[in-house]
C-alpha atoms as a PDB file:
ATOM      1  CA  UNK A   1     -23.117  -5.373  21.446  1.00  0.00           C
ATOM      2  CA  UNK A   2     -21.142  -3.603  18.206  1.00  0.00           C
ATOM      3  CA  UNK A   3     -21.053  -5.948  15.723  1.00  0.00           C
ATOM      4  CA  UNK A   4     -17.154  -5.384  14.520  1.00  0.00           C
ATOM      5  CA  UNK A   5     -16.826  -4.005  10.824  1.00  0.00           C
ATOM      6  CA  UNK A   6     -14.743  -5.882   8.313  1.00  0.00           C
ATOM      7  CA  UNK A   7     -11.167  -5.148   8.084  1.00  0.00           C
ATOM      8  CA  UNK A   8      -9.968  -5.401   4.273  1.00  0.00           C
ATOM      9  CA  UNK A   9      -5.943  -5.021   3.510  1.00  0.00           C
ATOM     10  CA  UNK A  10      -5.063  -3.876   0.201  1.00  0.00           C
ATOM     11  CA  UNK A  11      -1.574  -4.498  -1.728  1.00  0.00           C
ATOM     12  CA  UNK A  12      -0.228  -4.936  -5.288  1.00  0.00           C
ATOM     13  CA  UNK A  13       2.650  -3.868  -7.020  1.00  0.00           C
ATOM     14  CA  UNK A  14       3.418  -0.399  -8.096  1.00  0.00           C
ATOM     15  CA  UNK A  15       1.416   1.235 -10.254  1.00  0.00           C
ATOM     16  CA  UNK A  16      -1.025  -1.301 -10.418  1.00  0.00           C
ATOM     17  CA  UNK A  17      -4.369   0.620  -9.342  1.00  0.00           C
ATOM     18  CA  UNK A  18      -4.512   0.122  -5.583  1.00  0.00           C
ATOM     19  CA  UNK A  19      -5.404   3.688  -5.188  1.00  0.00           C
ATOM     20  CA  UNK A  20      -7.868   3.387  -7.722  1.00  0.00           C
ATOM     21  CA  UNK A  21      -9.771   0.351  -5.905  1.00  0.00           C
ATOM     22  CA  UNK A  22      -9.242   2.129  -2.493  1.00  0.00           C
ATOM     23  CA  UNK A  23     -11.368   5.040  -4.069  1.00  0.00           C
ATOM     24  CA  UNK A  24     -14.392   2.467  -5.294  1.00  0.00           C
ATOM     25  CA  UNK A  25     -14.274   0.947  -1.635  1.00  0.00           C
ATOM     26  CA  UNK A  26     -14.223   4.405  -0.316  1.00  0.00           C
ATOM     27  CA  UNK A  27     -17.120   5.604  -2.598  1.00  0.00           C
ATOM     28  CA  UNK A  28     -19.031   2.508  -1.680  1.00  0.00           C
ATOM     29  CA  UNK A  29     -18.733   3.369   1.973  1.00  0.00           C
ATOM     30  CA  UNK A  30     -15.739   2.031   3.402  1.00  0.00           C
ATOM     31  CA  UNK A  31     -13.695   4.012   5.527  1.00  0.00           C
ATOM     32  CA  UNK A  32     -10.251   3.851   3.605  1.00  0.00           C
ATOM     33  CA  UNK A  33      -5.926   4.318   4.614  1.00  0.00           C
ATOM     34  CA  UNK A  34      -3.109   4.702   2.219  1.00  0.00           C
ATOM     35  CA  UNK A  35      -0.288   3.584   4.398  1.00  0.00           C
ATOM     36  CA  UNK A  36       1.989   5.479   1.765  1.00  0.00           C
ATOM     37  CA  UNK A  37       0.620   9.066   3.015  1.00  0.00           C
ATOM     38  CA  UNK A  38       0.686   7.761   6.544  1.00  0.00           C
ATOM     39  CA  UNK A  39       4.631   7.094   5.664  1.00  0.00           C
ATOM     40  CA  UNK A  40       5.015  10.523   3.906  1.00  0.00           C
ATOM     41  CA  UNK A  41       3.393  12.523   7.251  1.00  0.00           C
ATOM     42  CA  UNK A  42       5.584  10.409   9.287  1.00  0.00           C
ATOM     43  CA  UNK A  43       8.707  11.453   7.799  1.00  0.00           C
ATOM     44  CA  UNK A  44       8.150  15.491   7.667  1.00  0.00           C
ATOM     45  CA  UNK A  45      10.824  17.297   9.203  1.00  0.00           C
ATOM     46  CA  UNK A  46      11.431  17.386  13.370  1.00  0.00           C
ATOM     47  CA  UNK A  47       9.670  13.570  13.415  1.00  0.00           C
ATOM     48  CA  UNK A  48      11.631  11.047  14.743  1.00  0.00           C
ATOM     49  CA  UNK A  49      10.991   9.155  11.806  1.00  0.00           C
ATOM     50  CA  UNK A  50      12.689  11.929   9.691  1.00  0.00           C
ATOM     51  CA  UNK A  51      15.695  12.346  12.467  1.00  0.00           C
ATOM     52  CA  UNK A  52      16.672   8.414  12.299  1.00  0.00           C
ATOM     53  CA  UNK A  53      15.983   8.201   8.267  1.00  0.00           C
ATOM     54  CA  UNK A  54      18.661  11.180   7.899  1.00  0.00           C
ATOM     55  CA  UNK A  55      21.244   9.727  10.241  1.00  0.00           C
ATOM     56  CA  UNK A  56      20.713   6.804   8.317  1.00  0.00           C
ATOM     57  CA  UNK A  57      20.902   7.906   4.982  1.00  0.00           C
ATOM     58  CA  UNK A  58      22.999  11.280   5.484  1.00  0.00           C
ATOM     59  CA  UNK A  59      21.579  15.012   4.427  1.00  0.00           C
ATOM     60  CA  UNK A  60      22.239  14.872   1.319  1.00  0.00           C
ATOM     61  CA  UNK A  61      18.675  12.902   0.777  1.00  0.00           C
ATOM     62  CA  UNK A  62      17.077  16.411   1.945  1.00  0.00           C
ATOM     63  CA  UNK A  63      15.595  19.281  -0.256  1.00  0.00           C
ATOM     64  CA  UNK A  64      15.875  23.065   0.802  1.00  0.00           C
ATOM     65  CA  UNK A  65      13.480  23.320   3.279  1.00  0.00           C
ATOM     66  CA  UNK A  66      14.823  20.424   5.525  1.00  0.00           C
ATOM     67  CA  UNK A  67      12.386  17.860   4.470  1.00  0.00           C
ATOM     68  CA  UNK A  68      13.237  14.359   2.496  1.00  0.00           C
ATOM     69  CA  UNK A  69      13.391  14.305  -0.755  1.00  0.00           C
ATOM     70  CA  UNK A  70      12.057  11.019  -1.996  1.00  0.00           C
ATOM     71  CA  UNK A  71      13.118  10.929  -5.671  1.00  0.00           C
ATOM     72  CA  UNK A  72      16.750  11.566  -3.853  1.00  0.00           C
ATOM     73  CA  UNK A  73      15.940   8.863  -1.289  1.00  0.00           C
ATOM     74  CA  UNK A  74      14.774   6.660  -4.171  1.00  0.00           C
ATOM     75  CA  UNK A  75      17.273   6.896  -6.146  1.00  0.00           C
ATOM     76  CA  UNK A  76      19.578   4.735  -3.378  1.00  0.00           C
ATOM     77  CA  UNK A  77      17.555   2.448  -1.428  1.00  0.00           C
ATOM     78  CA  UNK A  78      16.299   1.119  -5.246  1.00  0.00           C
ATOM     79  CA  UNK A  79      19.404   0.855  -6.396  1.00  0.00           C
ATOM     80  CA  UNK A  80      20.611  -1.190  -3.391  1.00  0.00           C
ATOM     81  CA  UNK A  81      18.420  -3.717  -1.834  1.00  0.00           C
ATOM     82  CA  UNK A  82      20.594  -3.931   1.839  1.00  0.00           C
ATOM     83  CA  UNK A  83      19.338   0.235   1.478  1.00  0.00           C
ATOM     84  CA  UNK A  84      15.652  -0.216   1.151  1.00  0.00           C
ATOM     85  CA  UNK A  85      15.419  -2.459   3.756  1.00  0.00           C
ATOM     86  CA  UNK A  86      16.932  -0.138   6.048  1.00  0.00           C
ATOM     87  CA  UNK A  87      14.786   2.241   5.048  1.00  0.00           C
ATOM     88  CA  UNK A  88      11.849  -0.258   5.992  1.00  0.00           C
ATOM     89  CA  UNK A  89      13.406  -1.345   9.174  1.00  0.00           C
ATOM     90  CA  UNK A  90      13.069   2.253   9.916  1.00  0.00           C
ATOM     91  CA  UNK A  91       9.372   3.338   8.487  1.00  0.00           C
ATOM     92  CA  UNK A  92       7.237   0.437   8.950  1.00  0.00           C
ATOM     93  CA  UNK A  93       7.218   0.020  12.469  1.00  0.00           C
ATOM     94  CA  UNK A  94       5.779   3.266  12.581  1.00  0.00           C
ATOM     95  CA  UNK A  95       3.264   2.823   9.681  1.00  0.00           C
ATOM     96  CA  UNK A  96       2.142  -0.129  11.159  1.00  0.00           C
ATOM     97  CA  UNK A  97       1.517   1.453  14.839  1.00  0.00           C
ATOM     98  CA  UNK A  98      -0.877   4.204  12.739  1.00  0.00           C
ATOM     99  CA  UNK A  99      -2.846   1.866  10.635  1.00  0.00           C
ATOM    100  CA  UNK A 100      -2.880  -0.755  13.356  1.00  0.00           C
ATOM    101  CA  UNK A 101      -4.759   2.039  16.107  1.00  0.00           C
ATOM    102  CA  UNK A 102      -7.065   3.262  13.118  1.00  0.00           C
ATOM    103  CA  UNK A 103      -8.099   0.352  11.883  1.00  0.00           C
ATOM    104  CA  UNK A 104      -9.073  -0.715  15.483  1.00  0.00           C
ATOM    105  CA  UNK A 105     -10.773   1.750  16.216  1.00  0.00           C
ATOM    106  CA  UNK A 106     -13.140   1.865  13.275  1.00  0.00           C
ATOM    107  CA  UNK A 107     -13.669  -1.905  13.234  1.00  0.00           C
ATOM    108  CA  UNK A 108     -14.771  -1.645  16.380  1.00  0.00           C
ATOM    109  CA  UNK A 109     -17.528   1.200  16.223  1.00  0.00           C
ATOM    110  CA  UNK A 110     -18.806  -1.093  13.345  1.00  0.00           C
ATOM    111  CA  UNK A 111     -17.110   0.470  10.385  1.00  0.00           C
ATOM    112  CA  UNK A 112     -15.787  -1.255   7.485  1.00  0.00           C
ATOM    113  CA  UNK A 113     -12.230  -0.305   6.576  1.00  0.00           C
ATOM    114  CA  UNK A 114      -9.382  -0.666   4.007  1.00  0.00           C
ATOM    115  CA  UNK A 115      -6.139  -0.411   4.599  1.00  0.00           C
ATOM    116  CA  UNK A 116      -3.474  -0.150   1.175  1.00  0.00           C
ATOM    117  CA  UNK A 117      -0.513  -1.602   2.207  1.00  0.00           C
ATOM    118  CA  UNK A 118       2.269  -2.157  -0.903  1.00  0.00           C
ATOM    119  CA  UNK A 119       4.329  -4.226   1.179  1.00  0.00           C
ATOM    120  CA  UNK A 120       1.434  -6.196   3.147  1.00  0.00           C
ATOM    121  CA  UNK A 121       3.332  -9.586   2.577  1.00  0.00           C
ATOM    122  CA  UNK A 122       6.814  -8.225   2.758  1.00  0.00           C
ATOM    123  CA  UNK A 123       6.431  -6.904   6.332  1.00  0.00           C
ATOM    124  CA  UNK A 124       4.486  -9.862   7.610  1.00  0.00           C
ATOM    125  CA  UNK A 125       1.563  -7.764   8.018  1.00  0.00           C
ATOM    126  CA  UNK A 126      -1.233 -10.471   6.648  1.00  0.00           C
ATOM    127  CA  UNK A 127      -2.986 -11.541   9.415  1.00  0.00           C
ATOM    128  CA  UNK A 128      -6.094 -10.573  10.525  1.00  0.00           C
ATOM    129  CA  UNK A 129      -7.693  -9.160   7.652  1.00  0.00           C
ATOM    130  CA  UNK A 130     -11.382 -10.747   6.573  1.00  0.00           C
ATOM    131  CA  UNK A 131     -10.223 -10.553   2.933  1.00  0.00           C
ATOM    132  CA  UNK A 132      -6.600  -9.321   1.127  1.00  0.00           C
ATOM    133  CA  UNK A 133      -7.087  -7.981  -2.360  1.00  0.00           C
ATOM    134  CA  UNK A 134      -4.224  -8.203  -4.392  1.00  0.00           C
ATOM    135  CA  UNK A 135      -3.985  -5.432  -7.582  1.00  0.00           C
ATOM    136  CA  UNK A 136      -2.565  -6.676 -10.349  1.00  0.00           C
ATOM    137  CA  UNK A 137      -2.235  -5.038 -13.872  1.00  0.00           C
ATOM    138  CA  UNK A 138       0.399  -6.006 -16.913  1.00  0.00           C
ATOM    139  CA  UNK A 139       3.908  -4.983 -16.589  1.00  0.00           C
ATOM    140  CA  UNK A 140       3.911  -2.765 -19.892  1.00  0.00           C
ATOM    141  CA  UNK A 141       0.834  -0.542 -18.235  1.00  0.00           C
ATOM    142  CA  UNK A 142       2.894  -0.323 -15.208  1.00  0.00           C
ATOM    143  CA  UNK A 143       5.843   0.915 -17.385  1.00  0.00           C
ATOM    144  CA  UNK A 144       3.935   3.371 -19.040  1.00  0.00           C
ATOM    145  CA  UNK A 145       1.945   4.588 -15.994  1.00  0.00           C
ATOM    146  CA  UNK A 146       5.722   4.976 -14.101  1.00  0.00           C
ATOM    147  CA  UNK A 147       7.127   6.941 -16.981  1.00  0.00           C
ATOM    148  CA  UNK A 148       4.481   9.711 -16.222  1.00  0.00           C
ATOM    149  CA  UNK A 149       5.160   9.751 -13.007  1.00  0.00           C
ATOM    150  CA  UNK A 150       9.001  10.790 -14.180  1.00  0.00           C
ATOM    151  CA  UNK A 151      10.667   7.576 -13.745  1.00  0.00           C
ATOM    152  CA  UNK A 152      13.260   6.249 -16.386  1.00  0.00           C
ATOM    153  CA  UNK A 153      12.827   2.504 -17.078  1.00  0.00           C
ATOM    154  CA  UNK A 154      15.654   1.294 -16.118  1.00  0.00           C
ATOM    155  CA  UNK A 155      14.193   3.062 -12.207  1.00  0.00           C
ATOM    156  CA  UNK A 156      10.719   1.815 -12.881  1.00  0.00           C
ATOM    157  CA  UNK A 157      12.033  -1.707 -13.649  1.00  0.00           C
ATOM    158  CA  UNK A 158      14.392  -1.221 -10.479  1.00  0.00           C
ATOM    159  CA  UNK A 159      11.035  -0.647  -8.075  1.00  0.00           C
ATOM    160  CA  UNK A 160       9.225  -3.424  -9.394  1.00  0.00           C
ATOM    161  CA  UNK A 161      11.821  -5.717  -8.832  1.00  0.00           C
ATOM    162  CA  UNK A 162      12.126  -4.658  -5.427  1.00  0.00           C
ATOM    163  CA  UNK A 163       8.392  -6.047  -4.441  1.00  0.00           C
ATOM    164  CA  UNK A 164       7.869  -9.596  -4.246  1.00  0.00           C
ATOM    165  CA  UNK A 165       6.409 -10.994  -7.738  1.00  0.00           C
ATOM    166  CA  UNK A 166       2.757 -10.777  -8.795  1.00  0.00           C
ATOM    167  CA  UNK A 167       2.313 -14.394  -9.107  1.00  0.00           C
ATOM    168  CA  UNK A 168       3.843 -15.354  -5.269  1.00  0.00           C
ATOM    169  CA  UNK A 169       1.226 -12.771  -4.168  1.00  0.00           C
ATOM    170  CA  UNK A 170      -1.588 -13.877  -6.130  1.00  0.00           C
ATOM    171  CA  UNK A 171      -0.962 -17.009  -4.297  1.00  0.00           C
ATOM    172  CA  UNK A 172      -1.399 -15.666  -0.828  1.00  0.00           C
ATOM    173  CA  UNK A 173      -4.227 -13.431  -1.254  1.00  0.00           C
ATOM    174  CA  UNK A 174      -7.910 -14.264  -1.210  1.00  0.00           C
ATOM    175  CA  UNK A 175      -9.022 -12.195  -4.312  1.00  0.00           C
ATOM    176  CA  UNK A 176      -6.787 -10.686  -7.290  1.00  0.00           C
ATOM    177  CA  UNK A 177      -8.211  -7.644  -8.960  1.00  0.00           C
ATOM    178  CA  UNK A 178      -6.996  -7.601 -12.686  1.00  0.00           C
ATOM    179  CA  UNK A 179      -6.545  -3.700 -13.436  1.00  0.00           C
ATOM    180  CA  UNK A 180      -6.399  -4.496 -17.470  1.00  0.00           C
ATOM    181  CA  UNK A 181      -9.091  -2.771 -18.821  1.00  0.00           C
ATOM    182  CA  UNK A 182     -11.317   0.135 -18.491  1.00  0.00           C
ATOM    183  CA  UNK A 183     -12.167   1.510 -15.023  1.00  0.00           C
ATOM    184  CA  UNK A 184     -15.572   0.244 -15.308  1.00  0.00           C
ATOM    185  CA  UNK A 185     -14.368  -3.058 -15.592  1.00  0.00           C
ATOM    186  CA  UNK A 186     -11.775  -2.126 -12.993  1.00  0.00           C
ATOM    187  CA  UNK A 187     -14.878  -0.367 -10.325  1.00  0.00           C
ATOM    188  CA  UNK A 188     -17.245  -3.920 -11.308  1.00  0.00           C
ATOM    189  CA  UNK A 189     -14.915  -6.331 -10.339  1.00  0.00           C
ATOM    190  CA  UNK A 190     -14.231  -4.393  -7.148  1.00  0.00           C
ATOM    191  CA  UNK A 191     -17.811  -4.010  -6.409  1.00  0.00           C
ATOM    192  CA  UNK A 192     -17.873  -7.558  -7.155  1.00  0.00           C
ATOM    193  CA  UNK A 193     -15.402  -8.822  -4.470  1.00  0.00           C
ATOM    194  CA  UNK A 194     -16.749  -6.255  -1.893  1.00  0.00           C
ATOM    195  CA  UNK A 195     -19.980  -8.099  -1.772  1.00  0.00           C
ATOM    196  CA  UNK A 196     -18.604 -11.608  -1.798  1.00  0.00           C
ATOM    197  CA  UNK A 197     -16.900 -10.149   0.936  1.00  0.00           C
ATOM    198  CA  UNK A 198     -19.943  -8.844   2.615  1.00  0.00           C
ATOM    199  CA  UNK A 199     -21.985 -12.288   2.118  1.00  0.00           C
ATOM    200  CA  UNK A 200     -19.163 -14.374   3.152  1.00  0.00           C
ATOM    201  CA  UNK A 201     -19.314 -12.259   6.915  1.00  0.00           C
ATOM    202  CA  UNK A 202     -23.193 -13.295   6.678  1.00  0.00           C
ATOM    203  CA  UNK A 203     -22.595 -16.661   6.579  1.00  0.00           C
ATOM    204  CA  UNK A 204     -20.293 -16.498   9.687  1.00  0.00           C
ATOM    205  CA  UNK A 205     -21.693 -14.491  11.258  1.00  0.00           C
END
């Protein structure tokens, strides 16, 4: 009989370097899912995803070519709380049904697998995981890293107040990953979790 793989969920804040450690548990053989691209292909134009978010949110959210235009789409549902979570009411059902079927199906053929979810605690989705890892990194970094992306600060400090705090996280999760130094650091203490992860299945197993 398969023995199952280990299932791994993945959330921080924004901008905190969950991609980054979903990269080092990729490289180090873990099959890994950014729930944040599964969102993006489920929104592309004709989806029904895309259909309910514009009758939601009007077509005025919508670039040229018919598809969503998130910086427009930001720039209400972080302004307005009631907004975003309409916006999740509408998306996350969906995500969840993708990362849900993956995930099974790769634990189950014996793979190990991480899935990033931002909102892991938000949407209820923290059970059944061997491990959560929870990214944190120091709100100036954050800052600075959102400001290249093109956000203002007054819309950077506007999306990290819209995630539940660092510290309420931290409290719920079984390891924190400090992203405050160099990505050495960053890729050791990763590496470092992995295999407590990997000995703690031993024992149990």
């Amino acid at each position: 009989m398969q023995t199952p793989g280990i299932a791994i969920g993945i959330t921080g804040g924004i901008a905190c370097g969950k991609s980054t450690v979903g990269g080092i548990l990729e490289a180090a053989g873990l099959q890994v899912l950014d729930t944040d691209r599964v969102a993006h292909a489920l929104m592309v134009a004709g989806s029904e995803v895309h259909r309910q978010v514009v009758k939601v949110f009007g077509g005025e959210i919508l670039d040229a070519g018919g598809e969503v235009d998130r910086k427009k789409l930001g720039a209400i549902v972080f302004r307005e709380p009631d907004r975003l979570a309409e916006l999740n009411r509408i998306v996350h059902p969906a995500v969840g049904q993708v990362w849900r079927r993956w995930s099974a199906e790769r634990i189950g053929a014996g793979e190990d697998v991480a899935v990033m979810i931002p909102l892991l605690f938000e949407v209820g989705a923290d059970e059944g995981w061997d491990a959560i890892l929870v990214v944190v990194a120091p709100e100036d970094q954050v800052l600075v890293r959102l400001a290249a992306r093109g956000l203002s600060e007054a819309e950077a400090r506007s999306r990290i107040a819209s995630q539940m705090p660092p510290d309420e996280k931290m409290k719920r999760t079984n390891f924190v990953i400090e992203n405050d130094g160099s990505m050495i650091d960053l890729e050791r203490n990763t590496l470092r979790i992995w295999q407590a992860i990997q000995r703690e299945r031993r024992v149990h197993s």
